[in-house]
C-alpha atoms as a PDB file:
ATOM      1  CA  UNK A   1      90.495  39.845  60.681  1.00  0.00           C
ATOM      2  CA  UNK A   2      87.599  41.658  61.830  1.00  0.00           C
ATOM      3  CA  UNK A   3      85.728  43.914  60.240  1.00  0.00           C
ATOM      4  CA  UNK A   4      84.205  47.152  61.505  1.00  0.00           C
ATOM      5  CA  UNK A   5      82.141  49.809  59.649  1.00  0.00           C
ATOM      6  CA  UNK A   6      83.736  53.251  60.434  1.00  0.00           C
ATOM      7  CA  UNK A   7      80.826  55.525  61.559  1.00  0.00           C
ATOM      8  CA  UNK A   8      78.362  52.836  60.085  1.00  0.00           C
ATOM      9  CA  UNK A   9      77.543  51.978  56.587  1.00  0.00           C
ATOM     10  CA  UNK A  10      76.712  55.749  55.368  1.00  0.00           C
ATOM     11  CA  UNK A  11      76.793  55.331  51.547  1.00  0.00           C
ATOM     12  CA  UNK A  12      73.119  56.351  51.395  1.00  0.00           C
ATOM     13  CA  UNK A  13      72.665  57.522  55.600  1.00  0.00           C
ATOM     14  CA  UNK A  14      74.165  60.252  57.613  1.00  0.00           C
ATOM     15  CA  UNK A  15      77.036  58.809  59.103  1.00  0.00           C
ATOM     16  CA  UNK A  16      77.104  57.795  62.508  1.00  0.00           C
ATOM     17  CA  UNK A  17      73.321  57.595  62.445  1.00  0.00           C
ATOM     18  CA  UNK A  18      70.804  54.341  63.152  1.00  0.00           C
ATOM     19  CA  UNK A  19      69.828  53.945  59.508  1.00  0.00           C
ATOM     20  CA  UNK A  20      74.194  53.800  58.989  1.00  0.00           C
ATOM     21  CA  UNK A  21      74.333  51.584  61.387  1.00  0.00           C
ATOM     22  CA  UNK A  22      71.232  49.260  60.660  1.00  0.00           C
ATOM     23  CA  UNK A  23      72.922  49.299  57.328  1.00  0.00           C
ATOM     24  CA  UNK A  24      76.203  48.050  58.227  1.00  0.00           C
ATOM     25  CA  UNK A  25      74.320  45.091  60.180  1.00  0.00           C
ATOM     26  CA  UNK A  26      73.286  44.493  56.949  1.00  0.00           C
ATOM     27  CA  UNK A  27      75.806  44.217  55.083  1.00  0.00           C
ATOM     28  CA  UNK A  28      77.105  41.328  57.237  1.00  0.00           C
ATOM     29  CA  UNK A  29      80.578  43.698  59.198  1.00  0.00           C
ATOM     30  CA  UNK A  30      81.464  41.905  62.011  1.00  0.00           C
ATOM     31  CA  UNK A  31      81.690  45.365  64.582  1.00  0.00           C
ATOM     32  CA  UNK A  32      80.916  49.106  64.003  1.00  0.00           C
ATOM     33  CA  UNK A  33      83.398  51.779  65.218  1.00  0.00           C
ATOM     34  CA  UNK A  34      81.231  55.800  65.982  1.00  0.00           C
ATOM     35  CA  UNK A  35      82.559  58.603  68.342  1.00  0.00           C
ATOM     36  CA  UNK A  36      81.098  59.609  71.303  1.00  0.00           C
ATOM     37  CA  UNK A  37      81.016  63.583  72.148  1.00  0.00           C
ATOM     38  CA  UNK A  38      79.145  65.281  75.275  1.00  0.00           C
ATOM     39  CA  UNK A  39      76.294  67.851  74.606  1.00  0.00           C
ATOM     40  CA  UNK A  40      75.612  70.572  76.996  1.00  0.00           C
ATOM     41  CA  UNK A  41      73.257  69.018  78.591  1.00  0.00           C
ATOM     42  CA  UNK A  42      75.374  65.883  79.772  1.00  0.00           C
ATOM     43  CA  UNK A  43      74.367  63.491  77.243  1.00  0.00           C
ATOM     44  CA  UNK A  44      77.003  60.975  75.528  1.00  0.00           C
ATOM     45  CA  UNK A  45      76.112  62.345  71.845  1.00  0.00           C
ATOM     46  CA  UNK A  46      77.116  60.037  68.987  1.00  0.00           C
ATOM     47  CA  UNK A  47      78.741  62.640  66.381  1.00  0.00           C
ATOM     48  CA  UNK A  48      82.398  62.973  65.103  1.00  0.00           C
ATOM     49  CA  UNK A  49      82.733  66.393  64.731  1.00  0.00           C
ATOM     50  CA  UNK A  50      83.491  68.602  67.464  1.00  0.00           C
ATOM     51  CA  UNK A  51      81.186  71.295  65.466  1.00  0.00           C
ATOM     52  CA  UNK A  52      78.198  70.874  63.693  1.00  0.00           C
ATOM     53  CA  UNK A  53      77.385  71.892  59.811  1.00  0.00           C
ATOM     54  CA  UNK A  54      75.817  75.004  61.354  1.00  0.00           C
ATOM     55  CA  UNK A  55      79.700  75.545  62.806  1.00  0.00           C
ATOM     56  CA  UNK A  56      78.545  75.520  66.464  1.00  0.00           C
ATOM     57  CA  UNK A  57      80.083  73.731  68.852  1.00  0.00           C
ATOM     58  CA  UNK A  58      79.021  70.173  70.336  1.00  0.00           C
ATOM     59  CA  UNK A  59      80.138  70.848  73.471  1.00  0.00           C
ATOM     60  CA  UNK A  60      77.882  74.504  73.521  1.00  0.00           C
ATOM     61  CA  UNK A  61      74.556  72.759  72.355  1.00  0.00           C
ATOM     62  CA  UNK A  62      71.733  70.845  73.681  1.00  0.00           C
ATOM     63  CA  UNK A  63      70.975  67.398  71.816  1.00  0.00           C
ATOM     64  CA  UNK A  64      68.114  68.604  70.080  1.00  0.00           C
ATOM     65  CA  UNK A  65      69.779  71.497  69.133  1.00  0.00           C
ATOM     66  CA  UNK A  66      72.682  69.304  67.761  1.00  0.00           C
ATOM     67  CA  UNK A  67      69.726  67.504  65.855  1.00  0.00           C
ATOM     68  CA  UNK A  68      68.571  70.408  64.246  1.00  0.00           C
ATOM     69  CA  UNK A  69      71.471  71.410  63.244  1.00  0.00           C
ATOM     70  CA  UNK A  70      72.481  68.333  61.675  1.00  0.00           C
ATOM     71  CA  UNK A  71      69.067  67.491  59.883  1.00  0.00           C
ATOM     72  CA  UNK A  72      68.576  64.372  61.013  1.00  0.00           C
ATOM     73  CA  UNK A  73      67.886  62.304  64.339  1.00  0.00           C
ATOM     74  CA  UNK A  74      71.553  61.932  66.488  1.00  0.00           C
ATOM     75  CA  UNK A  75      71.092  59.146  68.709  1.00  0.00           C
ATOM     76  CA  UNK A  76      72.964  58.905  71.977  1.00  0.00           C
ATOM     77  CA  UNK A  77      75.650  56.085  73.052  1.00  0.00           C
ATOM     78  CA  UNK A  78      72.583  54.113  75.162  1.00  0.00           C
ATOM     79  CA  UNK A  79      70.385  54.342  72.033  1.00  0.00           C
ATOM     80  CA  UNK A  80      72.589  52.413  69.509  1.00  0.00           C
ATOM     81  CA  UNK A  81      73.707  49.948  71.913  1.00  0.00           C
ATOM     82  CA  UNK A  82      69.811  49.262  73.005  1.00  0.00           C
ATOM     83  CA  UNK A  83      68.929  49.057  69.189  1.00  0.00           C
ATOM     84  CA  UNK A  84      71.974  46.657  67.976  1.00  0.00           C
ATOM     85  CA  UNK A  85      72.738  44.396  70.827  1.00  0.00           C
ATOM     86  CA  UNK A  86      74.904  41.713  68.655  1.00  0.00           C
ATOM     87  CA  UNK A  87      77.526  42.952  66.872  1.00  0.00           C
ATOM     88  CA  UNK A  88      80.824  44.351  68.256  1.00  0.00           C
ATOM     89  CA  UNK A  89      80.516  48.065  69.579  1.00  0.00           C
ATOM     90  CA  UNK A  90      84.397  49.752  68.776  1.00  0.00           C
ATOM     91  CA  UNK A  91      83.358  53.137  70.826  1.00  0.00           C
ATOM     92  CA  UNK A  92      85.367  56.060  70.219  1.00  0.00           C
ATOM     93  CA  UNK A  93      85.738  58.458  73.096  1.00  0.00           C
ATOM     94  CA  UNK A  94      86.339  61.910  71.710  1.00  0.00           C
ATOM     95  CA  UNK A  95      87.288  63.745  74.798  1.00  0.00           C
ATOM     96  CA  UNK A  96      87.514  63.439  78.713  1.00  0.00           C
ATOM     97  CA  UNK A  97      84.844  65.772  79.194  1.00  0.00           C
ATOM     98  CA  UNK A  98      82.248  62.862  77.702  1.00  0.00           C
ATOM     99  CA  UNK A  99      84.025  59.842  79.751  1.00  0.00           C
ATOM    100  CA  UNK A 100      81.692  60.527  83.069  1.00  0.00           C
ATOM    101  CA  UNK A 101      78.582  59.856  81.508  1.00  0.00           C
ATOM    102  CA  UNK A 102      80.231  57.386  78.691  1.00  0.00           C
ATOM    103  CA  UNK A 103      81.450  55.274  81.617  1.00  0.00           C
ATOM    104  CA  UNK A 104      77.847  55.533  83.322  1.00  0.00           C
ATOM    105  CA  UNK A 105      76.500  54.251  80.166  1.00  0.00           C
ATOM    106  CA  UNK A 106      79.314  51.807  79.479  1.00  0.00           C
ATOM    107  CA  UNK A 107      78.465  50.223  82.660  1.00  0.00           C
ATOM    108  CA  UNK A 108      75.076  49.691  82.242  1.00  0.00           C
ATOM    109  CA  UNK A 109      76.092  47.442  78.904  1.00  0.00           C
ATOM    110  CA  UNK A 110      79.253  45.807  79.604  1.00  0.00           C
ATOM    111  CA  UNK A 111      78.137  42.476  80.304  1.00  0.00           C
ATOM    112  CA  UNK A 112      75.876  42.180  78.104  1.00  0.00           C
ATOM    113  CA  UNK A 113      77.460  43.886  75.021  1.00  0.00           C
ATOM    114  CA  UNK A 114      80.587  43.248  73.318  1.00  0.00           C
ATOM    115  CA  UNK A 115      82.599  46.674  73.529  1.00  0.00           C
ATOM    116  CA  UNK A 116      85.980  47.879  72.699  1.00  0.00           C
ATOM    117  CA  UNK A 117      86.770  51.103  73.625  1.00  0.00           C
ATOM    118  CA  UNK A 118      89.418  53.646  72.311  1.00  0.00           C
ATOM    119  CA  UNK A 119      90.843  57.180  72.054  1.00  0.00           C
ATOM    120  CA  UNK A 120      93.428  58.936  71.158  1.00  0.00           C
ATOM    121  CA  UNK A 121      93.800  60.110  74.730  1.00  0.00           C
ATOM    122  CA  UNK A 122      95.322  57.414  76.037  1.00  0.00           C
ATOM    123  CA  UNK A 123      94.806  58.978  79.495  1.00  0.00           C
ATOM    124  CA  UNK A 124      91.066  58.577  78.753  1.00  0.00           C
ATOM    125  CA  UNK A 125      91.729  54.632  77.901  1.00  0.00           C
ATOM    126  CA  UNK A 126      93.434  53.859  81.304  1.00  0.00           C
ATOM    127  CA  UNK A 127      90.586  55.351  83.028  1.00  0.00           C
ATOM    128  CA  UNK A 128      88.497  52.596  81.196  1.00  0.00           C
ATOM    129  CA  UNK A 129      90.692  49.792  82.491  1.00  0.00           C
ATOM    130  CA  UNK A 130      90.420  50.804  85.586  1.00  0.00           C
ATOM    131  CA  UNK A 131      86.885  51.617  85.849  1.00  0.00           C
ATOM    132  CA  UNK A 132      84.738  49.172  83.499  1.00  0.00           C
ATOM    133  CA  UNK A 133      85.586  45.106  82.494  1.00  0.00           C
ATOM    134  CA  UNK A 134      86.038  46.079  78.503  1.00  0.00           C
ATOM    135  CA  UNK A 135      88.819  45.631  76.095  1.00  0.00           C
ATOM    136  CA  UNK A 136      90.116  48.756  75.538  1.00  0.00           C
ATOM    137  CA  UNK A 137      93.102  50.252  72.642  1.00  0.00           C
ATOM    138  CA  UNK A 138      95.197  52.831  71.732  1.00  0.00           C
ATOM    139  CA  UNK A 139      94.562  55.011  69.219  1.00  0.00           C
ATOM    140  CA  UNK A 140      97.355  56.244  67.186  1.00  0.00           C
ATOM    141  CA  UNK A 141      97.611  58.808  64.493  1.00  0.00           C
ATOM    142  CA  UNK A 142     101.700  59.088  64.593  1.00  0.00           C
ATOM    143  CA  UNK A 143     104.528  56.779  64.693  1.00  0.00           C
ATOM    144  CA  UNK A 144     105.765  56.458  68.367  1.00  0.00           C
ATOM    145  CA  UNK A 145     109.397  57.080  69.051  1.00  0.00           C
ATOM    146  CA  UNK A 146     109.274  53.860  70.919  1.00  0.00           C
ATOM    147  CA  UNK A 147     106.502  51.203  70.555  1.00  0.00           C
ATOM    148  CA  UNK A 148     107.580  49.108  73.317  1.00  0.00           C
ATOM    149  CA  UNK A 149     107.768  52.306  76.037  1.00  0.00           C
ATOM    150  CA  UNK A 150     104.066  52.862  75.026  1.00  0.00           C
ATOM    151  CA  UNK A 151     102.846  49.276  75.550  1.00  0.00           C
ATOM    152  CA  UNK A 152     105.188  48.820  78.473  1.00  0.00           C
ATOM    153  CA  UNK A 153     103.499  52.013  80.060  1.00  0.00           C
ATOM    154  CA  UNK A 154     100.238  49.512  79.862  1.00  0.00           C
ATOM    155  CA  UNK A 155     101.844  46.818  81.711  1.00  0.00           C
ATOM    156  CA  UNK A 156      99.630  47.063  84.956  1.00  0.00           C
ATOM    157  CA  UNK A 157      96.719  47.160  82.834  1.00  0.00           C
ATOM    158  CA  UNK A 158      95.727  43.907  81.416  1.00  0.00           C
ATOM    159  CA  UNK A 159      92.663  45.273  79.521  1.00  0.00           C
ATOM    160  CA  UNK A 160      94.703  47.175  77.087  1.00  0.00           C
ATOM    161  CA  UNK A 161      96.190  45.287  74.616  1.00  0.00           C
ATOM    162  CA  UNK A 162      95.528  46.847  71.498  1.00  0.00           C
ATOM    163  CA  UNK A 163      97.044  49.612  69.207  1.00  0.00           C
ATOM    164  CA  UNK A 164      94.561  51.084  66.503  1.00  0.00           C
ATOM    165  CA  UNK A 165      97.103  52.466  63.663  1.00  0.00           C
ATOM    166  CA  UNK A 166      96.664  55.035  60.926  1.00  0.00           C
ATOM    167  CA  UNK A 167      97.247  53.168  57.887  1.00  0.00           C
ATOM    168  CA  UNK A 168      99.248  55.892  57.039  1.00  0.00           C
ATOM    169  CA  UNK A 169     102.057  55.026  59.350  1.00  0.00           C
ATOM    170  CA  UNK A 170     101.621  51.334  60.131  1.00  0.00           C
ATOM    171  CA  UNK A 171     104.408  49.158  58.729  1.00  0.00           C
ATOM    172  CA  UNK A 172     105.049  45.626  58.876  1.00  0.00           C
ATOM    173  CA  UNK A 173     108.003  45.764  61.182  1.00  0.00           C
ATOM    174  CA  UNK A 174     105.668  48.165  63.534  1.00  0.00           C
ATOM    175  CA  UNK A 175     103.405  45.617  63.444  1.00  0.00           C
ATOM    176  CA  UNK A 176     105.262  42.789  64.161  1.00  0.00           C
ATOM    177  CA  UNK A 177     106.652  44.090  67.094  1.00  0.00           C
ATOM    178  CA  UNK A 178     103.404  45.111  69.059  1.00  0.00           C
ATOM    179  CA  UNK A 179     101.977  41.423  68.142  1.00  0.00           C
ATOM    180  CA  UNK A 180     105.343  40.455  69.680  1.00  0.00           C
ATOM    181  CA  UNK A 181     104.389  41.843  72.610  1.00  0.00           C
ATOM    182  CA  UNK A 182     101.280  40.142  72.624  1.00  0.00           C
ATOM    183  CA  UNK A 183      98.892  42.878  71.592  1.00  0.00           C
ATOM    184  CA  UNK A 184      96.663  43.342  68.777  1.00  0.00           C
ATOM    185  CA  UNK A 185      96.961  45.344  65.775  1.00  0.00           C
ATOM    186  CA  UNK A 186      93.552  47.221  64.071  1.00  0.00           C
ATOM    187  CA  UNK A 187      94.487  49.585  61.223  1.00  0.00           C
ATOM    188  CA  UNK A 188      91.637  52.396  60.043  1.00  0.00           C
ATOM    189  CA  UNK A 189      92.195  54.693  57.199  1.00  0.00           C
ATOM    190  CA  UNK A 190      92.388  52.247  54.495  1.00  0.00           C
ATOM    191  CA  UNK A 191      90.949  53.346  51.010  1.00  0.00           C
ATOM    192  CA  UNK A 192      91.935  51.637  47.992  1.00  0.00           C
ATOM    193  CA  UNK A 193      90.943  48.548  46.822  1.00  0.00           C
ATOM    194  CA  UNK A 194      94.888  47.921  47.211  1.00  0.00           C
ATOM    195  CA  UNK A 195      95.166  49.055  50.699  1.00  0.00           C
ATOM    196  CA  UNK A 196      92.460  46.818  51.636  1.00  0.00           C
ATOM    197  CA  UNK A 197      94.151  43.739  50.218  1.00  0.00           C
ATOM    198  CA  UNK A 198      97.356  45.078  51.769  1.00  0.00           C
ATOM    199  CA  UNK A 199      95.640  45.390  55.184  1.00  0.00           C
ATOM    200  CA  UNK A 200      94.019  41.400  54.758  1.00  0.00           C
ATOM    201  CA  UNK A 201      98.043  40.319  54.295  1.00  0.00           C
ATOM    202  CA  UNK A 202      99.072  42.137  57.392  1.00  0.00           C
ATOM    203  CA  UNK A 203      97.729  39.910  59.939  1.00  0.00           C
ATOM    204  CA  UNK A 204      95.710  42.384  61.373  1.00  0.00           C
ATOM    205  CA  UNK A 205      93.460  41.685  64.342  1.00  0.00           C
ATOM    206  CA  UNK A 206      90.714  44.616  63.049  1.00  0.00           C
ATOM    207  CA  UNK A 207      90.311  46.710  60.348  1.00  0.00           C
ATOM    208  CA  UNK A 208      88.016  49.942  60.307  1.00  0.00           C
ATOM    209  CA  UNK A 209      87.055  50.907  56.888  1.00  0.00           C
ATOM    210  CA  UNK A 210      84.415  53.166  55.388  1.00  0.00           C
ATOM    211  CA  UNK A 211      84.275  50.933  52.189  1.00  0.00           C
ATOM    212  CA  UNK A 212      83.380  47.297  54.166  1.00  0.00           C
ATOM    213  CA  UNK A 213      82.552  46.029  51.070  1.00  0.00           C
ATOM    214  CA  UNK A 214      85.880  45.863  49.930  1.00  0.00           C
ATOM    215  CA  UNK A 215      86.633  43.305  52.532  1.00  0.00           C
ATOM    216  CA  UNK A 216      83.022  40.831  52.194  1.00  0.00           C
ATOM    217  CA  UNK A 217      84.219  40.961  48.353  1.00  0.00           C
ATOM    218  CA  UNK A 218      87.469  39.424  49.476  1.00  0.00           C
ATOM    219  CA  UNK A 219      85.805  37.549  51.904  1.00  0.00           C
ATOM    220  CA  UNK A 220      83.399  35.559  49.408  1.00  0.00           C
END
């Protein structure tokens, strides 16, 4: 099972900053998940929130205006995956308004990186397929009526094979069925020590956690 930081290792960083992310290298996680947003001026931001603490929105600020009003240095997609060229890049797009200039960047790195790319728009992830050679996955945040319609409305794109589950709703029998299919399962959301063992018995492809060292504890 692979593990991913979610947002980086931010115990004692900003989240989704380079010093979260440095730390997560760190700590020994095998990939880091972050969330890509677009400033105003056209930059692929890497911030979660579609506001900032100052309650502006991303989308209505510059990037150094979404610095200052987060305190601290936001890099942008290009800069993390310049600064950490070895471990597995899971890259949240937030929006289709950021995939233009996410794909640009994307591009730029896909041969030389090792990238999985998700949303929750699943519109957003079959323009990936179609556009850049990257694994790409669902995200999820409810239970589907039917599993197999939404993998089966993949099926002429061979570059998504993966569902990323709320741990909220994932079940075994959920599970089994998409690795069935022959896709991968990644679960994020975990919190407990509990969840996290429950999560290493689900023969998971991925986890994302916010507490990796939960999992290198069960790992040693």
């Amino acid at each position: 099972m692979l593990l991913f930081a979610h947002r980086g290792f931010h115990v004692h960083s900003p989240e989704n900053s380079l010093a979260a992310f440095e730390a997560a290298v760190k700590l020994g996680v095998d990939g880091i998940e972050t969330d890509v947003r677009l400033s105003r001026d056209g930059l692929p931001v890497i911030i979660h929130d579609r506001v900032t603490p100052a309650r502006r929105a991303v989308a209505e600020l510059t990037h150094r205006e979404i610095e200052s009003d987060a305190g601290h240095p936001v890099p942008l997609l290009a800069d993390i995956l310049d600064a950490f060229p070895d471990v597995l890049w899971n890259i949240e797009i937030k929006n289709p308004e950021v995939w233009p200039a996410a794909s640009k960047c994307l591009a730029r790195f896909q041969h030389s990186r090792r990238l999985f790319v998700t949303s929750f728009r699943h519109d957003v992830v079959r323009r990936c397929a179609e556009e850049l050679a990257t694994d790409c996955g669902l995200l999820v945040a409810h239970r589907p009526l039917e599993v197999a319609a939404m993998m089966a409305e993949c099926a002429d794109q061979p570059r998504i094979k993966s569902i990323v589950w709320d741990y909220n709703i994932a079940d075994d029998g959920m599970l089994k069925s998409v690795g069935a299919g022959g896709w991968q399962n990644f679960i994020y959301g975990a919190v407990t020590p509990a969840e996290h063992e429950r999560c290493r018995d689900l023969g998971l492809s991925g986890l994302i956690t916010d507490y990796p060292p939960l999992v290198l504890a069960q790992r040693a």
